[in-house]
PDB file of N, CA and C in Angstrom:
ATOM      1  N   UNK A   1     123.027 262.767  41.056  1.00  0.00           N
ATOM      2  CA  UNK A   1     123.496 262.918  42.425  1.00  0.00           C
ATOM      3  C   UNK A   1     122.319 262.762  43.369  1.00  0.00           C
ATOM      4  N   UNK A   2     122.334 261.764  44.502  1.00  0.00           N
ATOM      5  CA  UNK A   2     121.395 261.991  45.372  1.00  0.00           C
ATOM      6  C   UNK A   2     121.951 262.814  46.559  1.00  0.00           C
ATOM      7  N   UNK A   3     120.380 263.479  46.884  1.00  0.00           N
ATOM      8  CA  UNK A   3     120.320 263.972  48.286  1.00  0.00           C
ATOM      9  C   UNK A   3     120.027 263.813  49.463  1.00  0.00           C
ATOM     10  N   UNK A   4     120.714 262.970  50.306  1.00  0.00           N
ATOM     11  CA  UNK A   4     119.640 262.221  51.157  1.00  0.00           C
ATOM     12  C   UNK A   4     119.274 263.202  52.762  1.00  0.00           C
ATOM     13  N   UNK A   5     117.710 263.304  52.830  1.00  0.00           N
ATOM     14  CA  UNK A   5     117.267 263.989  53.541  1.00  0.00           C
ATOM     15  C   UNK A   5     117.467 263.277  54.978  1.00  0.00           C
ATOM     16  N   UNK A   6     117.561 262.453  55.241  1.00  0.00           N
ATOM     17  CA  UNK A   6     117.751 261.775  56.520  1.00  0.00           C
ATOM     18  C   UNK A   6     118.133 260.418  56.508  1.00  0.00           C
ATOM     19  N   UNK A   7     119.306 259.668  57.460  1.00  0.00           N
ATOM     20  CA  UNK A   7     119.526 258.442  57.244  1.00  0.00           C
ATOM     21  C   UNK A   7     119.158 257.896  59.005  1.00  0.00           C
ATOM     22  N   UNK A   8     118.557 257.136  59.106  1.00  0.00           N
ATOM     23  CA  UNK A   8     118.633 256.340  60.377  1.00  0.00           C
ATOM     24  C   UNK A   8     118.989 255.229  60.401  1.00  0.00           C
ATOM     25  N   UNK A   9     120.045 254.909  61.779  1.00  0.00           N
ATOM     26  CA  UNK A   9     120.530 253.521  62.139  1.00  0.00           C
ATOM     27  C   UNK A   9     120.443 252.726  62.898  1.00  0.00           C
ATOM     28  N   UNK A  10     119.812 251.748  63.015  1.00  0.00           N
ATOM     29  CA  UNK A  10     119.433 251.396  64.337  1.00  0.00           C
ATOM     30  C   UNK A  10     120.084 249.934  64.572  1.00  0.00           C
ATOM     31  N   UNK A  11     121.167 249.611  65.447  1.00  0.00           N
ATOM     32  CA  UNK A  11     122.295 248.153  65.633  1.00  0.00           C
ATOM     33  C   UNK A  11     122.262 247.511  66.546  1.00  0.00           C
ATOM     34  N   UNK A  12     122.725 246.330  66.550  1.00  0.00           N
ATOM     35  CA  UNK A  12     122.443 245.989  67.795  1.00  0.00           C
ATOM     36  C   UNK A  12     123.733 244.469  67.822  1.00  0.00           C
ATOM     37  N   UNK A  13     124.391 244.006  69.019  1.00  0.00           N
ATOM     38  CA  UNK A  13     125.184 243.007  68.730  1.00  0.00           C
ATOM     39  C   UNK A  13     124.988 242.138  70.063  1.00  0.00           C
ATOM     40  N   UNK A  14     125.643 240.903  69.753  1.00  0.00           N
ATOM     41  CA  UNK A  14     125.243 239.978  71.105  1.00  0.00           C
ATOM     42  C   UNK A  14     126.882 239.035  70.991  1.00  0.00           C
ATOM     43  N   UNK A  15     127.178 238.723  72.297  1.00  0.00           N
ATOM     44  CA  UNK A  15     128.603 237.671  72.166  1.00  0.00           C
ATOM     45  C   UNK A  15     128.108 236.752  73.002  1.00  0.00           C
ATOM     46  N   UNK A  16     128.525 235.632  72.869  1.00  0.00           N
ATOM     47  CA  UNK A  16     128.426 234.504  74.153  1.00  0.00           C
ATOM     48  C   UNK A  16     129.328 233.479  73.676  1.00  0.00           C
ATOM     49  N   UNK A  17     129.919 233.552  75.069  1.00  0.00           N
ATOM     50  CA  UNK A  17     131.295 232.654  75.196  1.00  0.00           C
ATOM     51  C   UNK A  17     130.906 231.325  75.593  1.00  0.00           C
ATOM     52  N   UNK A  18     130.770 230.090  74.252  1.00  0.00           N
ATOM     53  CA  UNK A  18     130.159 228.869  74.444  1.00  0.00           C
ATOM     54  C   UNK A  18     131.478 228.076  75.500  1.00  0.00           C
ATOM     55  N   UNK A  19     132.490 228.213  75.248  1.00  0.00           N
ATOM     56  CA  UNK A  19     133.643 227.664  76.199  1.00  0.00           C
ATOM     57  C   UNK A  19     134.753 228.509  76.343  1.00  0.00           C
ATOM     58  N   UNK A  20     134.739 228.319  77.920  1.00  0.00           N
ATOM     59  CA  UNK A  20     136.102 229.301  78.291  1.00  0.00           C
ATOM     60  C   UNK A  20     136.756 228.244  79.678  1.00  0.00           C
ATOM     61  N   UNK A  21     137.472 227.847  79.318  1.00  0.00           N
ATOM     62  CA  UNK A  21     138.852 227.185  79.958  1.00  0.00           C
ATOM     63  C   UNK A  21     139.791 227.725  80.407  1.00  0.00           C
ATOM     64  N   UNK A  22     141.348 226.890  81.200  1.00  0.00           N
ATOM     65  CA  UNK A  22     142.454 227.803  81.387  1.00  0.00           C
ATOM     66  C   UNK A  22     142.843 226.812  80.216  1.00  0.00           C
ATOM     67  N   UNK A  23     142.549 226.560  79.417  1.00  0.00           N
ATOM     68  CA  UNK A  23     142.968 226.160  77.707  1.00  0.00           C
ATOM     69  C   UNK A  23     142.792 226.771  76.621  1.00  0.00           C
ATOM     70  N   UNK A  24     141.262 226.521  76.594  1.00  0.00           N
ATOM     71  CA  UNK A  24     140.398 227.060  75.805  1.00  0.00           C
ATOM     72  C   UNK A  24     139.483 228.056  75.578  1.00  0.00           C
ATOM     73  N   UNK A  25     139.457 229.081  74.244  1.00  0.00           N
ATOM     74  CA  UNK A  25     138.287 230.142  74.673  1.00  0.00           C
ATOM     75  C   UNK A  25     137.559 229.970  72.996  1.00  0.00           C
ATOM     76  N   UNK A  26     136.518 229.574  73.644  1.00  0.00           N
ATOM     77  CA  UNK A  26     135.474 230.220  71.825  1.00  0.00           C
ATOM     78  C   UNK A  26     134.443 230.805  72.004  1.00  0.00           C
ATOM     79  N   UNK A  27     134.183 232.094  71.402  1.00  0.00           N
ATOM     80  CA  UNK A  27     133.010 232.988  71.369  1.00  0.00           C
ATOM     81  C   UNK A  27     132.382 232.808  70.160  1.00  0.00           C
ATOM     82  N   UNK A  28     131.398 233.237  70.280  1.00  0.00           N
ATOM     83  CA  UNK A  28     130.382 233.696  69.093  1.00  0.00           C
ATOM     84  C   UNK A  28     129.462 234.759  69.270  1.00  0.00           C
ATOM     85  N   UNK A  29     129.617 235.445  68.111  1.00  0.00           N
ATOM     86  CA  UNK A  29     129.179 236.976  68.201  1.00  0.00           C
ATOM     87  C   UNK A  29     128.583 237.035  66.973  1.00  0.00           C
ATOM     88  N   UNK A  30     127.380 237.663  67.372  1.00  0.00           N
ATOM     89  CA  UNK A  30     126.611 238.212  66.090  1.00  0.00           C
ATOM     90  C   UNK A  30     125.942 239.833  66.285  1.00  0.00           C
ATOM     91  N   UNK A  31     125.699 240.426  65.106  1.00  0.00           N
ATOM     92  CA  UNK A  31     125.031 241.625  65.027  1.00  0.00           C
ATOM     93  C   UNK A  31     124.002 241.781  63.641  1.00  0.00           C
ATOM     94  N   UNK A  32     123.316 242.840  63.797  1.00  0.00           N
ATOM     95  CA  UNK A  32     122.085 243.125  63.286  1.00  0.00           C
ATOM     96  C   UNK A  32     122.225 244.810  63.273  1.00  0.00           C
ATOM     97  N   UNK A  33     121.435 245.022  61.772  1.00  0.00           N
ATOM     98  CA  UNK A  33     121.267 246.563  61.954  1.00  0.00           C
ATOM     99  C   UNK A  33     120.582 246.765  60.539  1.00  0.00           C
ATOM    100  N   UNK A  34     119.397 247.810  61.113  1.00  0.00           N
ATOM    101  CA  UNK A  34     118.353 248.398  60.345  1.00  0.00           C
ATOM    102  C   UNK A  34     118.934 249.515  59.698  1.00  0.00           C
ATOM    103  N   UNK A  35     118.819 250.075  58.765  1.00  0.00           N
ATOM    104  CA  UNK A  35     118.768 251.634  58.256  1.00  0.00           C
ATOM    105  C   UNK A  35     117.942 252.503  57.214  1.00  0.00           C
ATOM    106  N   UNK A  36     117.106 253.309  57.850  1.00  0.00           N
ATOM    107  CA  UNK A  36     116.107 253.714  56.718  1.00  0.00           C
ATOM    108  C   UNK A  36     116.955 254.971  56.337  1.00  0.00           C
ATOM    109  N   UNK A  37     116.621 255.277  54.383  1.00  0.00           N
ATOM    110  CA  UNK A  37     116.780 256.352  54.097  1.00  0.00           C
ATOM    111  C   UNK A  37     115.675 256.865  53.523  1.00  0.00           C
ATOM    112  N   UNK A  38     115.673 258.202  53.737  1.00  0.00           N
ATOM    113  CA  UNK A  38     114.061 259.469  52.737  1.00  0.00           C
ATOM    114  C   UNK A  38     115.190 260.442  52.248  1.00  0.00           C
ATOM    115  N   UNK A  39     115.089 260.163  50.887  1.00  0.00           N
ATOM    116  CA  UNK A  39     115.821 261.144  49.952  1.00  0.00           C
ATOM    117  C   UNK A  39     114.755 262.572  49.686  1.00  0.00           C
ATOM    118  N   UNK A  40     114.856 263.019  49.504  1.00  0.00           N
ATOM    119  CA  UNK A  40     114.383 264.415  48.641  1.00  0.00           C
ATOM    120  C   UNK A  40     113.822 264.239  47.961  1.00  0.00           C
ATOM    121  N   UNK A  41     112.330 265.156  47.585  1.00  0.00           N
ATOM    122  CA  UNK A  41     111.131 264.524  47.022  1.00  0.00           C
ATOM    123  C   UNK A  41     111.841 265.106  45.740  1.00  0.00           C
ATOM    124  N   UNK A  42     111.401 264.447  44.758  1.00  0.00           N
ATOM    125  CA  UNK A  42     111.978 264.527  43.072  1.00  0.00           C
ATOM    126  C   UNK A  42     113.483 263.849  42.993  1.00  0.00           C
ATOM    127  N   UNK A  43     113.888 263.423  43.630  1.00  0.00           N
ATOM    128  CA  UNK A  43     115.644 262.874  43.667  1.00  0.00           C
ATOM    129  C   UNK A  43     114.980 261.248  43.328  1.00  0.00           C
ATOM    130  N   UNK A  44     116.180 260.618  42.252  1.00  0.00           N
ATOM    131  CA  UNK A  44     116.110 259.011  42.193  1.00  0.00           C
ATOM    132  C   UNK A  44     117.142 258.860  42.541  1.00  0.00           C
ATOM    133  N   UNK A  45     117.295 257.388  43.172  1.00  0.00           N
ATOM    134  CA  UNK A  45     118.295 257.093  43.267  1.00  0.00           C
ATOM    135  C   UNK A  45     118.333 255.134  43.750  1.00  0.00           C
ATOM    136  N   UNK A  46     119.201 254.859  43.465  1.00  0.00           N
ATOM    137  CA  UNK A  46     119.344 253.738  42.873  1.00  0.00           C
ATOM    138  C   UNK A  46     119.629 252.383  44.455  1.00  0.00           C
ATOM    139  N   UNK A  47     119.373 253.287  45.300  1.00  0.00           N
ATOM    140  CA  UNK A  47     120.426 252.779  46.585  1.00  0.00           C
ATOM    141  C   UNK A  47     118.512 252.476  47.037  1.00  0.00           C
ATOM    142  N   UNK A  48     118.450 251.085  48.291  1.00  0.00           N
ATOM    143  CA  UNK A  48     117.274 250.554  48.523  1.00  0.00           C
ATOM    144  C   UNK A  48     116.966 251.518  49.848  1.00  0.00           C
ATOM    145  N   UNK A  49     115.678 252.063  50.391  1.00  0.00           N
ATOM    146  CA  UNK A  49     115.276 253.169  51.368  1.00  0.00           C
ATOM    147  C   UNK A  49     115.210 251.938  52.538  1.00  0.00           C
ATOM    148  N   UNK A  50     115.574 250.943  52.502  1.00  0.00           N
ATOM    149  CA  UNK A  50     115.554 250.394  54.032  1.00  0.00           C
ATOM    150  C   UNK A  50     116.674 248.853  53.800  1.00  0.00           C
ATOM    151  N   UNK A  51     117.375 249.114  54.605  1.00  0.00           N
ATOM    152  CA  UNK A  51     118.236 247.389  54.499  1.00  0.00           C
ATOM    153  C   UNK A  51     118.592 247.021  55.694  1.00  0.00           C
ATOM    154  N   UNK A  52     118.852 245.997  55.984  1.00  0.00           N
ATOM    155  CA  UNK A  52     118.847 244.835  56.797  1.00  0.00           C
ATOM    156  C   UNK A  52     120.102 244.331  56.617  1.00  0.00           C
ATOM    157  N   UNK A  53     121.257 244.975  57.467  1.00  0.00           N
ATOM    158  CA  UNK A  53     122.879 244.275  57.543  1.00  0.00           C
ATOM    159  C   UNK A  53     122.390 243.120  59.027  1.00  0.00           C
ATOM    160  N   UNK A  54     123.695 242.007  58.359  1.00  0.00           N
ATOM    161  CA  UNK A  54     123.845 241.138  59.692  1.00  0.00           C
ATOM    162  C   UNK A  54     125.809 240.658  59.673  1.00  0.00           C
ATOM    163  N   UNK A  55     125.915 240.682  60.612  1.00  0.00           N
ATOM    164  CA  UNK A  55     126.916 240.072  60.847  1.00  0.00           C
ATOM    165  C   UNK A  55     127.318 238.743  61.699  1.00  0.00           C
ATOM    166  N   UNK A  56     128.283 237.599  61.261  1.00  0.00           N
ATOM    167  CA  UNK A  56     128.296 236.496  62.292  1.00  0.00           C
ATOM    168  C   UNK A  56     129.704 236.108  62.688  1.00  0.00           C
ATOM    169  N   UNK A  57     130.309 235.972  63.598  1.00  0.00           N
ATOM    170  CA  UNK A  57     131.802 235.578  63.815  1.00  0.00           C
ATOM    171  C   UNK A  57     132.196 234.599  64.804  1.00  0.00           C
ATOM    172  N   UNK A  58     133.296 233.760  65.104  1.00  0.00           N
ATOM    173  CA  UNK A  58     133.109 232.985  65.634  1.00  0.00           C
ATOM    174  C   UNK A  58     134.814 233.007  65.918  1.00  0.00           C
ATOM    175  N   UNK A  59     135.194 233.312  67.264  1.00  0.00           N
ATOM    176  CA  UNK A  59     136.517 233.360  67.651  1.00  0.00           C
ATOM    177  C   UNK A  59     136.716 232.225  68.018  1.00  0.00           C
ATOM    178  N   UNK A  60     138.107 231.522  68.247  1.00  0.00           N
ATOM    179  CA  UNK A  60     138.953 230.503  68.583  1.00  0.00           C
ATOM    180  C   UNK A  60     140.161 230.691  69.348  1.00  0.00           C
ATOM    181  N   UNK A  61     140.616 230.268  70.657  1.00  0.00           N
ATOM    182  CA  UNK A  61     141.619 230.679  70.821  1.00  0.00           C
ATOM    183  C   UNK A  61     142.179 229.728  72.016  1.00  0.00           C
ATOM    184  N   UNK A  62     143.757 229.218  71.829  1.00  0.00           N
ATOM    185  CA  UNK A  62     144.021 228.435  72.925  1.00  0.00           C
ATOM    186  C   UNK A  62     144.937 228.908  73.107  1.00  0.00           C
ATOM    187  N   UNK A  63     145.307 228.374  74.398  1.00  0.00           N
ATOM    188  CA  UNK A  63     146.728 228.873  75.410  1.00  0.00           C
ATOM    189  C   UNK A  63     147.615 227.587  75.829  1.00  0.00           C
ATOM    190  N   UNK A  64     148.438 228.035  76.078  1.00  0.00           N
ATOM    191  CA  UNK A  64     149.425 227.040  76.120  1.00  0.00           C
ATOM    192  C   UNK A  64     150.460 227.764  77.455  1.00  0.00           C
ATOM    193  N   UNK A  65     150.863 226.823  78.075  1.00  0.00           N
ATOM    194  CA  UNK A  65     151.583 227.149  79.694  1.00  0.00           C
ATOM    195  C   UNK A  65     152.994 226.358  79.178  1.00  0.00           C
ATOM    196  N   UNK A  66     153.613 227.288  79.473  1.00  0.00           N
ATOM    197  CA  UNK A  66     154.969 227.642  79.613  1.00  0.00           C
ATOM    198  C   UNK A  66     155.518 226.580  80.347  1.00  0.00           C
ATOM    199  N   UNK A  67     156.743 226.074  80.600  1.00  0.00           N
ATOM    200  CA  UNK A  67     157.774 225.279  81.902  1.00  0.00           C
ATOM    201  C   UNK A  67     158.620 226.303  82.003  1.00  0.00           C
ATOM    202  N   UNK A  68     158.271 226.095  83.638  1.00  0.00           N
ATOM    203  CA  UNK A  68     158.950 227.663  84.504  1.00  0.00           C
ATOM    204  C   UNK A  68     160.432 227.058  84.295  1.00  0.00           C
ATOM    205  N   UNK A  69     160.898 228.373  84.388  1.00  0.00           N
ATOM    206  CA  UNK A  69     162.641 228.196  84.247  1.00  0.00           C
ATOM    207  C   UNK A  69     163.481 227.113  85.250  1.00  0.00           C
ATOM    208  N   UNK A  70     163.989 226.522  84.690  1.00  0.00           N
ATOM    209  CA  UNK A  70     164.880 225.045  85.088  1.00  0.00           C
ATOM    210  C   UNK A  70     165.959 225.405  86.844  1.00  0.00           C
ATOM    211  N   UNK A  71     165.926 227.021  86.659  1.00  0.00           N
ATOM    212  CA  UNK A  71     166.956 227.534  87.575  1.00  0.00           C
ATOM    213  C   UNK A  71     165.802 228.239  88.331  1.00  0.00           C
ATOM    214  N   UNK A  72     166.532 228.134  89.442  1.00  0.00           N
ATOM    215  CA  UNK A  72     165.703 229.059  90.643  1.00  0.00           C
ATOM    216  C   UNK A  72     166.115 230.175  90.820  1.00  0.00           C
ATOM    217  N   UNK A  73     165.445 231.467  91.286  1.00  0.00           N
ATOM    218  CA  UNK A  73     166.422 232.672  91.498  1.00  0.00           C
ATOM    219  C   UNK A  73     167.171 232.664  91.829  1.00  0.00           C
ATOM    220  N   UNK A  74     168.579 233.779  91.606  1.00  0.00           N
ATOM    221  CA  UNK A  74     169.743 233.810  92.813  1.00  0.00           C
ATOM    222  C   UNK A  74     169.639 233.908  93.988  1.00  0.00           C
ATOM    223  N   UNK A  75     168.387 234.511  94.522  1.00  0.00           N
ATOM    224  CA  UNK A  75     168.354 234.987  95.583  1.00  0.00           C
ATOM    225  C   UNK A  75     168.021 233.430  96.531  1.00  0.00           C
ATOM    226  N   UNK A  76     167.347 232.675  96.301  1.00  0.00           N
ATOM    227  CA  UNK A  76     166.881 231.445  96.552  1.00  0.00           C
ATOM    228  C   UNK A  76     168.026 230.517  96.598  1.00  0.00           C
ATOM    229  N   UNK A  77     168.799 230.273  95.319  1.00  0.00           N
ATOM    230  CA  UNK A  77     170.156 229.446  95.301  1.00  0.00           C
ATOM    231  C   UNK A  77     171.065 229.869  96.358  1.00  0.00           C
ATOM    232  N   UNK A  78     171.206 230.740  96.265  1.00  0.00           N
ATOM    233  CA  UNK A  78     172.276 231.388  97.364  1.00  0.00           C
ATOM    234  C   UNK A  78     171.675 230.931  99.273  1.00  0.00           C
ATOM    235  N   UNK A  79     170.260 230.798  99.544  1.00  0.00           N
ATOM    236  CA  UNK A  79     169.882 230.204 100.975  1.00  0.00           C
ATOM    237  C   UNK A  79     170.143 229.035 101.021  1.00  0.00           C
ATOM    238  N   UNK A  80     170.283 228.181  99.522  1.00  0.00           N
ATOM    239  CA  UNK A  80     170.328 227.074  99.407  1.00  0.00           C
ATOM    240  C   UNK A  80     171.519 226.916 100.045  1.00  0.00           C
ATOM    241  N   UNK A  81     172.371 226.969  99.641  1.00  0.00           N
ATOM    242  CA  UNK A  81     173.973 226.634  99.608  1.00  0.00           C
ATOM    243  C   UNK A  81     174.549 227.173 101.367  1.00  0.00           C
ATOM    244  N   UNK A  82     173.749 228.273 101.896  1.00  0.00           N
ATOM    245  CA  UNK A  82     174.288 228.374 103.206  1.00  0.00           C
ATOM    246  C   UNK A  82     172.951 227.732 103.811  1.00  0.00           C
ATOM    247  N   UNK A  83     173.464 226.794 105.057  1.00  0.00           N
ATOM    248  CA  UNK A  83     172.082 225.935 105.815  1.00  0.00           C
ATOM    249  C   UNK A  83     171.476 226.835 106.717  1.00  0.00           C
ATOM    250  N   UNK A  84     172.476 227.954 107.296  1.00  0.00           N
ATOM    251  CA  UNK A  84     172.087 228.641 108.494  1.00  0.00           C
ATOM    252  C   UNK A  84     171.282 229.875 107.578  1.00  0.00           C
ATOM    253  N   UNK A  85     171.327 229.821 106.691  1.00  0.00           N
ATOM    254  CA  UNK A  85     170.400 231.389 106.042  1.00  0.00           C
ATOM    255  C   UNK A  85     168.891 231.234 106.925  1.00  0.00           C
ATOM    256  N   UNK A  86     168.267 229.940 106.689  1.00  0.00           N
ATOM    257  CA  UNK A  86     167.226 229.635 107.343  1.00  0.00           C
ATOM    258  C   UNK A  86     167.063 229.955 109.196  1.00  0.00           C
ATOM    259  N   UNK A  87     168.280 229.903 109.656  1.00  0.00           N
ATOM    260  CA  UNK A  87     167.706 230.010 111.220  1.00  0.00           C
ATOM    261  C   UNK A  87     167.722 231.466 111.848  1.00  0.00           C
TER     262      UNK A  87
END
């Protein structure tokens, strides 16, 4: 069994959005992170006292626009149809 006397973490992450459109969006994001451990003097243990995580990701994402509805409100159709609604 280990005992670990102290763990430290130290992280860090970054994003940047290479293209952003009213189409298109792609990011890329990465992170980084240190962590030291000091086990207990006389304890072994099998796990490394310092490592080096990274992470890399890369989002994708498009949009797509709708065709507005074929009908106009009621409220609108209905000025239509009387001429004097307007005066």
């Amino acid at each position: 069994m280990t005992n670990n006397r102290c763990r430290h973490t130290l992280g860090s992450g970054l994003a940047k959005r290479l293209i952003f459109t009213n189409r298109t969006d792609l990011k890329a994001i990465a992170a980084l992170a240190y962590t030291v451990e000091r086990h207990e003097p006389g304890t072994t243990s099998v796990a490394r006292p310092n490592e080096f995580d990274s992470a890399f990701s890369i989002q994708y994402s498009t949009f797509v626009l709708t065709q507005p509805p074929s009908t106009p409100p009621c409220g609108f159709t209905r000025a239509l149809s009387r001429p004097d609604a307007f005066v």
